[in-house]
C-alpha atoms as a PDB file:
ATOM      1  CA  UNK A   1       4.911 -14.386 -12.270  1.00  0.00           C
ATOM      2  CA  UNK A   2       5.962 -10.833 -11.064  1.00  0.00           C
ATOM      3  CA  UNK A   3       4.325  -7.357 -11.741  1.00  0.00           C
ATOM      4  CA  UNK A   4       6.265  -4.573 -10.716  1.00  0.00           C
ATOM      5  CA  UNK A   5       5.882  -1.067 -10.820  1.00  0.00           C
ATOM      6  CA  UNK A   6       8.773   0.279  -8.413  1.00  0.00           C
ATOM      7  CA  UNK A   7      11.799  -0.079 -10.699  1.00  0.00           C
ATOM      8  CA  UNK A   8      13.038  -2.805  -8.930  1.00  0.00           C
ATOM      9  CA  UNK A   9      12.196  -5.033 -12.476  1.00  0.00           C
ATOM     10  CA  UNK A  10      15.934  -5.231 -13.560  1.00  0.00           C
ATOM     11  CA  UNK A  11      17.268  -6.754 -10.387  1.00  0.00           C
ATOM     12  CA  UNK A  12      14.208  -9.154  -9.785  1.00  0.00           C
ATOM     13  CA  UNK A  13      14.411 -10.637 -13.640  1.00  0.00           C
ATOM     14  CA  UNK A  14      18.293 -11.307 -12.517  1.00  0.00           C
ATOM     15  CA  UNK A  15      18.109 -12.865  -9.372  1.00  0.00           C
ATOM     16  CA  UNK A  16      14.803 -15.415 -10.540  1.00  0.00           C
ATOM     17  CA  UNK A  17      16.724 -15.948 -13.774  1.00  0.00           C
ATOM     18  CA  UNK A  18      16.923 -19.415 -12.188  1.00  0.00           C
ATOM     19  CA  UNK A  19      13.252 -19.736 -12.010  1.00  0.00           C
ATOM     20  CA  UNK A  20      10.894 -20.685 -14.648  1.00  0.00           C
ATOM     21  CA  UNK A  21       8.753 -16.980 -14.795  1.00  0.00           C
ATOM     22  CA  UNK A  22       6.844 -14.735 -16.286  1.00  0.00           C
ATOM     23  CA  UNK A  23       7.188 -11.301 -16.431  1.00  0.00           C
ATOM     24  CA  UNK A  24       4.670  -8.393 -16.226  1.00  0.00           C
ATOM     25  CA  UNK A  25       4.829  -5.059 -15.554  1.00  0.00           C
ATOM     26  CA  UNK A  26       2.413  -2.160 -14.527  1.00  0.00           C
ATOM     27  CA  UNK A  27       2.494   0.869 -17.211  1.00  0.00           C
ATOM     28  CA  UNK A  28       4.396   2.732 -16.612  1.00  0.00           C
ATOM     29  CA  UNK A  29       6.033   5.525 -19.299  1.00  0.00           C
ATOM     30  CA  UNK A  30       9.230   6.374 -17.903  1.00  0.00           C
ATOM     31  CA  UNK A  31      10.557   2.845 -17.888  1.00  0.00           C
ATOM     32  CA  UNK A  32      10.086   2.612 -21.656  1.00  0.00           C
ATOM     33  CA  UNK A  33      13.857   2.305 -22.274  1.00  0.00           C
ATOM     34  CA  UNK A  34      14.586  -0.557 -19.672  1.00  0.00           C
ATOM     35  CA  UNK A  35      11.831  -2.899 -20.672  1.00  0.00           C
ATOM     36  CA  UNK A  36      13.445  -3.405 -24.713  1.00  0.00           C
ATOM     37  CA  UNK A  37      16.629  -4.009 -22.662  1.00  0.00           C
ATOM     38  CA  UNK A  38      14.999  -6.593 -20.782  1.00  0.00           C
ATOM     39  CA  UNK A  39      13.652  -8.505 -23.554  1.00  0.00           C
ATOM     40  CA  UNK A  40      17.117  -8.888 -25.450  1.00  0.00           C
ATOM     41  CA  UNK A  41      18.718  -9.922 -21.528  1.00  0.00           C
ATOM     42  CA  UNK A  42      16.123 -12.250 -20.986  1.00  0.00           C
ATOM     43  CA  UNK A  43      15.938 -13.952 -24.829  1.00  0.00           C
ATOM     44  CA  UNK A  44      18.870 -15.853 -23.168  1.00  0.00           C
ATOM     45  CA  UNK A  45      17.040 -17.386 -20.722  1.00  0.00           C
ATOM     46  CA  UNK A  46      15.038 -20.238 -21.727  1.00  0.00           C
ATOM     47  CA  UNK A  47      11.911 -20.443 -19.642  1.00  0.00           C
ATOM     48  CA  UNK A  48      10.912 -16.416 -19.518  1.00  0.00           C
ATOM     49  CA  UNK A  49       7.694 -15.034 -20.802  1.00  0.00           C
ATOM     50  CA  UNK A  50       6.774 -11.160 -21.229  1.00  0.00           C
ATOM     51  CA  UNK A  51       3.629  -9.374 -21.225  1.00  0.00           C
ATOM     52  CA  UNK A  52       2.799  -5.527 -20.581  1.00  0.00           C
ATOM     53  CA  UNK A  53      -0.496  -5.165 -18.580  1.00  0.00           C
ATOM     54  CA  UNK A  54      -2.373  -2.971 -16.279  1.00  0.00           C
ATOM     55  CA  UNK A  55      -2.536  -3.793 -12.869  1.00  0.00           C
ATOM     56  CA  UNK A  56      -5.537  -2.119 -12.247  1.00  0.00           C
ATOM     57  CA  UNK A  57      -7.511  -4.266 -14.871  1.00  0.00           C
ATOM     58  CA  UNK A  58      -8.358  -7.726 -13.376  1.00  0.00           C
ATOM     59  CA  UNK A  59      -8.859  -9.770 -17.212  1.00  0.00           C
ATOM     60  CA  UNK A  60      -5.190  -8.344 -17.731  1.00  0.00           C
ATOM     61  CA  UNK A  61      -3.986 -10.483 -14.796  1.00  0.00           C
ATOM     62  CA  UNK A  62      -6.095 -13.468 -15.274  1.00  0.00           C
ATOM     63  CA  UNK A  63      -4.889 -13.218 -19.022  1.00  0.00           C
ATOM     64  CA  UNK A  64      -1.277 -13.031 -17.730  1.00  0.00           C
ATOM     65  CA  UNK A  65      -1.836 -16.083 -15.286  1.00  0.00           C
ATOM     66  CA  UNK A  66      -3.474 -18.262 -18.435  1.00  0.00           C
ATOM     67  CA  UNK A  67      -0.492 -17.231 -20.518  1.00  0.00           C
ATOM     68  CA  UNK A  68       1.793 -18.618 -17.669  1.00  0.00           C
ATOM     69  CA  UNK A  69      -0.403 -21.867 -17.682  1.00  0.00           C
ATOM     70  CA  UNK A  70      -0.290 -22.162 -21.040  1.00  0.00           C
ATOM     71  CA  UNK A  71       3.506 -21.951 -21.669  1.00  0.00           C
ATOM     72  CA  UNK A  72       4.717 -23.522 -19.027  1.00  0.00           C
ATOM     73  CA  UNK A  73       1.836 -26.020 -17.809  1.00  0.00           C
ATOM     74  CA  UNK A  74       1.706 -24.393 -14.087  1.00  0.00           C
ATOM     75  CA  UNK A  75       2.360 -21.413 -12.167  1.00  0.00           C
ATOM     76  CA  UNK A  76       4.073 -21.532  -8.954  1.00  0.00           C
ATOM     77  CA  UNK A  77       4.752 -18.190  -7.861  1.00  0.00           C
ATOM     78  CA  UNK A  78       3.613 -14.400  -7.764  1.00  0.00           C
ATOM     79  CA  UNK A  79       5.260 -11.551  -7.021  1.00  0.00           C
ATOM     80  CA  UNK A  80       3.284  -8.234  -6.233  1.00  0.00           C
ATOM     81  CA  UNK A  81       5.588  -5.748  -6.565  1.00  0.00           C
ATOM     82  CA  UNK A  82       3.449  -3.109  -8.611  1.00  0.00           C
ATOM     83  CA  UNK A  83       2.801   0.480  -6.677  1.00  0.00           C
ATOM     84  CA  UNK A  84       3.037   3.936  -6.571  1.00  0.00           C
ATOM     85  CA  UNK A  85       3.929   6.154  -4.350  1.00  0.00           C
ATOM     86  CA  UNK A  86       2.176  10.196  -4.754  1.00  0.00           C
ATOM     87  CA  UNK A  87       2.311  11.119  -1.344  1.00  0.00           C
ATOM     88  CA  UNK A  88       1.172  14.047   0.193  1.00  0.00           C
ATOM     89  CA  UNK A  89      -0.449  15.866   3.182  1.00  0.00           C
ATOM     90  CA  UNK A  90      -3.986  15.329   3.548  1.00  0.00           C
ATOM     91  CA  UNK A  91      -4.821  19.182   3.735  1.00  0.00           C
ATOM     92  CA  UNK A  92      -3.509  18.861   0.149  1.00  0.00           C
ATOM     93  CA  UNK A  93      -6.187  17.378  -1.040  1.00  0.00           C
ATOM     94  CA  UNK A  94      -4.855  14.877  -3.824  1.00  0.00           C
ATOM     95  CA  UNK A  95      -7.835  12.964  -3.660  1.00  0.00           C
ATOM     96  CA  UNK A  96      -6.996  11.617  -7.242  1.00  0.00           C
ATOM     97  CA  UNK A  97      -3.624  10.224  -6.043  1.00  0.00           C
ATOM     98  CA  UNK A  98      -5.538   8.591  -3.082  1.00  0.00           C
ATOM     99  CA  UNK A  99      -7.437   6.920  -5.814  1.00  0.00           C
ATOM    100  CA  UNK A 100      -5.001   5.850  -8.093  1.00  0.00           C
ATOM    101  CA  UNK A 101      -2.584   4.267  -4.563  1.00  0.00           C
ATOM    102  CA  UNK A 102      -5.876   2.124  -3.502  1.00  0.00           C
ATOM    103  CA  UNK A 103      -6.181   0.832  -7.418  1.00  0.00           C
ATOM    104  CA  UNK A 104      -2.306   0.346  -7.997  1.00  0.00           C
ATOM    105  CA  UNK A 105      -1.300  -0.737  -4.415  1.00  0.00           C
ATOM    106  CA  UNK A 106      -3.697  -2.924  -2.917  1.00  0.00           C
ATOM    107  CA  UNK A 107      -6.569  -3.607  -5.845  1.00  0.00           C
ATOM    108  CA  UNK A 108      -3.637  -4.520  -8.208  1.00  0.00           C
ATOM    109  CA  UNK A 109      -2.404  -7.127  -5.733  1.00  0.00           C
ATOM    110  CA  UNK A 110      -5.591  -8.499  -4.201  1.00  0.00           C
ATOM    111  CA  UNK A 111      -6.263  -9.381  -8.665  1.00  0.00           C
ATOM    112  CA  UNK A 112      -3.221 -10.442  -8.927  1.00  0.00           C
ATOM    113  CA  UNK A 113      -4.388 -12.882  -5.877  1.00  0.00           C
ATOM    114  CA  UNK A 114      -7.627 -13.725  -7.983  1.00  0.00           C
ATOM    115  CA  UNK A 115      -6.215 -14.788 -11.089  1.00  0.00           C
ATOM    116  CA  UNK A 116      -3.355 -17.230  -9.070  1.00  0.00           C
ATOM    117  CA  UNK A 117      -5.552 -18.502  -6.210  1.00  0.00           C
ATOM    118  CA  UNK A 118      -7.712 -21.366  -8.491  1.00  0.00           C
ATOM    119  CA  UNK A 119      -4.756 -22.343  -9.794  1.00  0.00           C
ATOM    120  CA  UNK A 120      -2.764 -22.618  -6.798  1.00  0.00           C
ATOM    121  CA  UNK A 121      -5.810 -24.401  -4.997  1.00  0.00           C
ATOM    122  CA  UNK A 122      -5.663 -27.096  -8.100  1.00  0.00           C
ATOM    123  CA  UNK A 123      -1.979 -27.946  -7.969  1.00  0.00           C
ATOM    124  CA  UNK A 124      -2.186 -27.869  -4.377  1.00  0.00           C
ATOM    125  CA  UNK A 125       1.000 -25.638  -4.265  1.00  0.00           C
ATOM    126  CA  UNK A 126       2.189 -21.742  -4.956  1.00  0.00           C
ATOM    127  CA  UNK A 127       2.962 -19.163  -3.194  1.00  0.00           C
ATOM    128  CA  UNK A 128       2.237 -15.363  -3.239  1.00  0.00           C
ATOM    129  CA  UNK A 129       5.002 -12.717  -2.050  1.00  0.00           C
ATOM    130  CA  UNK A 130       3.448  -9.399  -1.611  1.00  0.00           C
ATOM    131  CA  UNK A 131       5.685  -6.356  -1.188  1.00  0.00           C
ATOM    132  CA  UNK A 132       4.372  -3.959   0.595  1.00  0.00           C
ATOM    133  CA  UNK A 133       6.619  -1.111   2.446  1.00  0.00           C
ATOM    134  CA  UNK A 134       7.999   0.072   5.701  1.00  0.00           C
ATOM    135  CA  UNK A 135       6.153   3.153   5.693  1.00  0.00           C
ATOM    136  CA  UNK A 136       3.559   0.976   7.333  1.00  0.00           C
ATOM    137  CA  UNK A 137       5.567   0.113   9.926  1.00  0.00           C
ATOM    138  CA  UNK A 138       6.815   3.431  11.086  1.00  0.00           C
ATOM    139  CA  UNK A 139       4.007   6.074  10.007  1.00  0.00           C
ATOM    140  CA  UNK A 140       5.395   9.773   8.960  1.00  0.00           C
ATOM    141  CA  UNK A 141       3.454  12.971   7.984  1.00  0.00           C
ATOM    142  CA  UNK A 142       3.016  12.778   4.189  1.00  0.00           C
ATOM    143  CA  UNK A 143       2.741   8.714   3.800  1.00  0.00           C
ATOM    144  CA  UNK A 144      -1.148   8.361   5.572  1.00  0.00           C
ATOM    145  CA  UNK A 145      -2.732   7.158   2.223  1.00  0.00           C
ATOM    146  CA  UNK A 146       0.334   5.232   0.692  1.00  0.00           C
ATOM    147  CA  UNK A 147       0.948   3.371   4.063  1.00  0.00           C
ATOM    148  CA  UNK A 148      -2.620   2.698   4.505  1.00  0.00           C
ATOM    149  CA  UNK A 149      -2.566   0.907   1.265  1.00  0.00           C
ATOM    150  CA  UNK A 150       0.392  -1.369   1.902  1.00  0.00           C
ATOM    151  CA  UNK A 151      -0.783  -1.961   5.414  1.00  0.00           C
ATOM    152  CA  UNK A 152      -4.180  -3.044   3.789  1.00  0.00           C
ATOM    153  CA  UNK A 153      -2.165  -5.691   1.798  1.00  0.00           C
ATOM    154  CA  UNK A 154      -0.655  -6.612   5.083  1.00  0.00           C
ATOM    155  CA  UNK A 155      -3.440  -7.604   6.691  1.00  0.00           C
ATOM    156  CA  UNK A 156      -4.692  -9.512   3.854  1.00  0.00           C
ATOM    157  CA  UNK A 157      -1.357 -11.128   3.370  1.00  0.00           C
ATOM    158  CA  UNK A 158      -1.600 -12.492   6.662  1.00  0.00           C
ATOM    159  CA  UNK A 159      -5.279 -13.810   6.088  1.00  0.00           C
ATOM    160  CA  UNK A 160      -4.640 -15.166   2.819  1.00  0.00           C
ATOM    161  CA  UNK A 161      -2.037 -16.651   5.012  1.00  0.00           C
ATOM    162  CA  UNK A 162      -3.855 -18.160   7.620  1.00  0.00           C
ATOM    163  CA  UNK A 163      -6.636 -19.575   5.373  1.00  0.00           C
ATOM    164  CA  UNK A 164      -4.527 -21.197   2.315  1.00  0.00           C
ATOM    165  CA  UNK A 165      -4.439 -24.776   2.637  1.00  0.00           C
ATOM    166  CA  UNK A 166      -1.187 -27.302   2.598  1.00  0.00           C
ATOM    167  CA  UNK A 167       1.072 -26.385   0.072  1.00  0.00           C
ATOM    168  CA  UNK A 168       0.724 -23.057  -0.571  1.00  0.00           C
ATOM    169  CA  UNK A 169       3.038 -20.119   0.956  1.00  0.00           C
ATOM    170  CA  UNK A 170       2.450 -16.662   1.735  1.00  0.00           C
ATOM    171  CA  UNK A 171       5.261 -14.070   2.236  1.00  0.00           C
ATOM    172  CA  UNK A 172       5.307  -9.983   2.634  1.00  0.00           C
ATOM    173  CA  UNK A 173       8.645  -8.301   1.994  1.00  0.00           C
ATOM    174  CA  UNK A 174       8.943  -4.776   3.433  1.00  0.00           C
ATOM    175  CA  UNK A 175      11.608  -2.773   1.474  1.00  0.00           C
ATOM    176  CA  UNK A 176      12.931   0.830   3.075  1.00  0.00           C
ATOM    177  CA  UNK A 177      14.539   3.183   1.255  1.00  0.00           C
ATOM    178  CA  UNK A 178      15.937   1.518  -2.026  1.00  0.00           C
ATOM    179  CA  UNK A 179      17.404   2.883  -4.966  1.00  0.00           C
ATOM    180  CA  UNK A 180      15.143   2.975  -7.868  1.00  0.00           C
ATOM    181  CA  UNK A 181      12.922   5.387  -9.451  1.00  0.00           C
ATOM    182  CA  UNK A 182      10.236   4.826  -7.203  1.00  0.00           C
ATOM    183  CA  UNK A 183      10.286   8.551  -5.815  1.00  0.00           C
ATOM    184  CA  UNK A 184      10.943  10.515  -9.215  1.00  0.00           C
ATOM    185  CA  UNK A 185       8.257   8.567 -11.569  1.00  0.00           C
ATOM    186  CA  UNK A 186       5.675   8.480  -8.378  1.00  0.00           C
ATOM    187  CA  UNK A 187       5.427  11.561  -5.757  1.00  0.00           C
ATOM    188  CA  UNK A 188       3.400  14.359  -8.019  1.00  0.00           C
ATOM    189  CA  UNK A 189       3.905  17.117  -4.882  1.00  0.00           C
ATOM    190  CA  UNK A 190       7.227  18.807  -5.436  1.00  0.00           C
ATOM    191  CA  UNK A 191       7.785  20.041  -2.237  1.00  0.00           C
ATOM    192  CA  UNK A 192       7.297  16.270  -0.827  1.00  0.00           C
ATOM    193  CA  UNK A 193       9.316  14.708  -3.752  1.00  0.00           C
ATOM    194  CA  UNK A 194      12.249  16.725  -3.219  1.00  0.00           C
ATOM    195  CA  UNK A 195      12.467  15.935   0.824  1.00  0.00           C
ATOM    196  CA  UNK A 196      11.391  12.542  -0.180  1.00  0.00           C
ATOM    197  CA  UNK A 197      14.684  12.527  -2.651  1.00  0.00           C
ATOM    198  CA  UNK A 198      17.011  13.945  -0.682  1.00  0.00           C
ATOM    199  CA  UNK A 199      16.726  10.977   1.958  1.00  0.00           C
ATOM    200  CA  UNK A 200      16.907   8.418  -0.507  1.00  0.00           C
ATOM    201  CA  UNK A 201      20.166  10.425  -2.091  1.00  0.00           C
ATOM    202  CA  UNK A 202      21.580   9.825   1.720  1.00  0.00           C
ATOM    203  CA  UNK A 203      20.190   6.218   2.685  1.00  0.00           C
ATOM    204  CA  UNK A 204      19.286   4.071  -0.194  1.00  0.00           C
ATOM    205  CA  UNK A 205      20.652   0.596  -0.458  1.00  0.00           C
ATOM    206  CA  UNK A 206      20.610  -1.082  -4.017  1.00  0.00           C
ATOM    207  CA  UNK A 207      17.175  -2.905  -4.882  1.00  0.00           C
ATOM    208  CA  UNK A 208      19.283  -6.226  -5.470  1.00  0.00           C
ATOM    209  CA  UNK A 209      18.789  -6.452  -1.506  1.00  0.00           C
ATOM    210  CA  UNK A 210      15.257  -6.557  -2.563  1.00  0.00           C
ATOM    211  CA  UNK A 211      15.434  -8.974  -5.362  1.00  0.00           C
ATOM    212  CA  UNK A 212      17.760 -11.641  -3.137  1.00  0.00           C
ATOM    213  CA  UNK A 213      15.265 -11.557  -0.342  1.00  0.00           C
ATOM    214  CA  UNK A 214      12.226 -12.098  -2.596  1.00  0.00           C
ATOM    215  CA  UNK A 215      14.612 -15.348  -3.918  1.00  0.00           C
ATOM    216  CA  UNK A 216      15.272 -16.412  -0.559  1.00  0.00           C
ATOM    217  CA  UNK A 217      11.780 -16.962   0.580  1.00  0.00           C
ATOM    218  CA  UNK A 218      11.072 -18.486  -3.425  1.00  0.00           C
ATOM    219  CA  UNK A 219      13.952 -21.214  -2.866  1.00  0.00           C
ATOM    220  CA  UNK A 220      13.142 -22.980   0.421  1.00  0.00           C
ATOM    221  CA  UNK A 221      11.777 -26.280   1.071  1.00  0.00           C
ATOM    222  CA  UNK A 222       8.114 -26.950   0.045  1.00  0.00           C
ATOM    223  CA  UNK A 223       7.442 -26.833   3.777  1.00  0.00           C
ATOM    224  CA  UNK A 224       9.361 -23.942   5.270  1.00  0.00           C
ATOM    225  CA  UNK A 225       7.530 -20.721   4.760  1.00  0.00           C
ATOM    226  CA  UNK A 226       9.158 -17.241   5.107  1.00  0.00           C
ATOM    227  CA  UNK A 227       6.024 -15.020   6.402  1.00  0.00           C
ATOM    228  CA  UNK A 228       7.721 -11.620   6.759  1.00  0.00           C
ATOM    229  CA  UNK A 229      11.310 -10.182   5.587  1.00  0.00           C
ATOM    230  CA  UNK A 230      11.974  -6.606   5.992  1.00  0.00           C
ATOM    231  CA  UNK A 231      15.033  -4.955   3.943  1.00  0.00           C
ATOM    232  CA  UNK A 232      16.221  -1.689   4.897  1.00  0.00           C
ATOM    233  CA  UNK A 233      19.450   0.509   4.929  1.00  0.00           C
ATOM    234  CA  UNK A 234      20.996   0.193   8.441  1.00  0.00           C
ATOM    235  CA  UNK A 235      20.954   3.896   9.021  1.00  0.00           C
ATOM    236  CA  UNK A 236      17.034   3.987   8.268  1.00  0.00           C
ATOM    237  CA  UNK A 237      15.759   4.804  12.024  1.00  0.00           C
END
């Protein structure tokens, strides 16, 4: 089960082709032309589901988790790769974007916890990748709320982590900058989107780097976990 609202979707859907999943996406208007193309790609896999929802509703997710139950009698893993990124100084005052980070970001991810948890604590086994971003590794002028909101999810990645019992794995994937329309559909300040875009323009790395570590930690053994992976371009300082 993977939401994703960072344009990494495409390279994701490839790389768990593999895997028995369902699909779902945060809205998200300017993808509106990739998710049609989706549906006919993935029509030739056999065990892929597809539903639209918003990740800021919680009965969207817990409808999205039944539908996985439903169709293919368990879930085993969730990916929560749904955020957005308006960034801005705080003397700006975009207390709306604030808002809308701490409902996408971390809300969206701690229901997307809720609706997999009771199942995962039935079947005794799952496991919940969170991506969250190095921006909250290496704090810049401009990224205070966003990386606030992914380092949130951190720290409850790592107690989800310490309290899940046998069988279930926990994993947080840091991406830097990656190529996807992350910058262009998210960052509302100009000024900030354009300095924003010109250093992904000079460092980005493909978001396949992103997809294959997310599959990495998703094939090992039942009882090797992968708790951290960070991806980022080698000249990202």
């Amino acid at each position: 089960m993977v939401q994703d609202g960072n344009g990494h979707l495409s390279s994701v859907v490839n790389d768990l082709a593999p895997f028995e999943t369902i699909m779902m996406r945060a809205a998200d208007p300017t993808n509106a032309v990739e998710l049609p193309l989706l549906r006919e790609r993935m029509r030739a896999w056999r065990f892929v589901a597809f539903r639209r929802v918003d990740v800021t509703r919680r009965a969207d997710l817990e409808a999205l988790a039944g539908l996985a139950r439903e169709r293919f009698g368990r879930l085993d893993v969730i990916v929560n790769n749904a955020g957005i990124g308006p960034i801005s100084r705080f003397d700006a005052l975009r207390v709306k974007d604030w808002d809308a980070m701490i409902d996408v970001n971390l809300k969206g991810a701690l229901y997307g916890i809720a609706a997999v948890l009771p199942i995962f604590n039935e079947q005794r086994s799952g496991h919940v990748v969170n991506v969250v971003s190095t921006a909250g590794l290496k704090i810049v002028p401009t990224m205070g709320v966003y990386a606030a909101t992914k380092n949130a999810l951190r720290t409850a990645t790592e107690a989800l982590r310490q309290e899940c019992v046998p069988g279930l794995r926990v994993t947080e994937v840091s991406p830097g900058f990656i190529d996807t329309t992350f910058v262009d559909s998210s960052v509302t300040d100009p000024v900030v989107r354009e300095a924003v875009g010109r250093q992904k323009r000079k460092l980005a790395i493909s978001q396949d780097a992103i997809a294959r570590a997310i599959a990495f930690a998703i094939e090992q053994p039942d009882d090797v976990e992968i708790g951290s992976i960070v991806v980022r371009p080698t000249a990202q300082n």
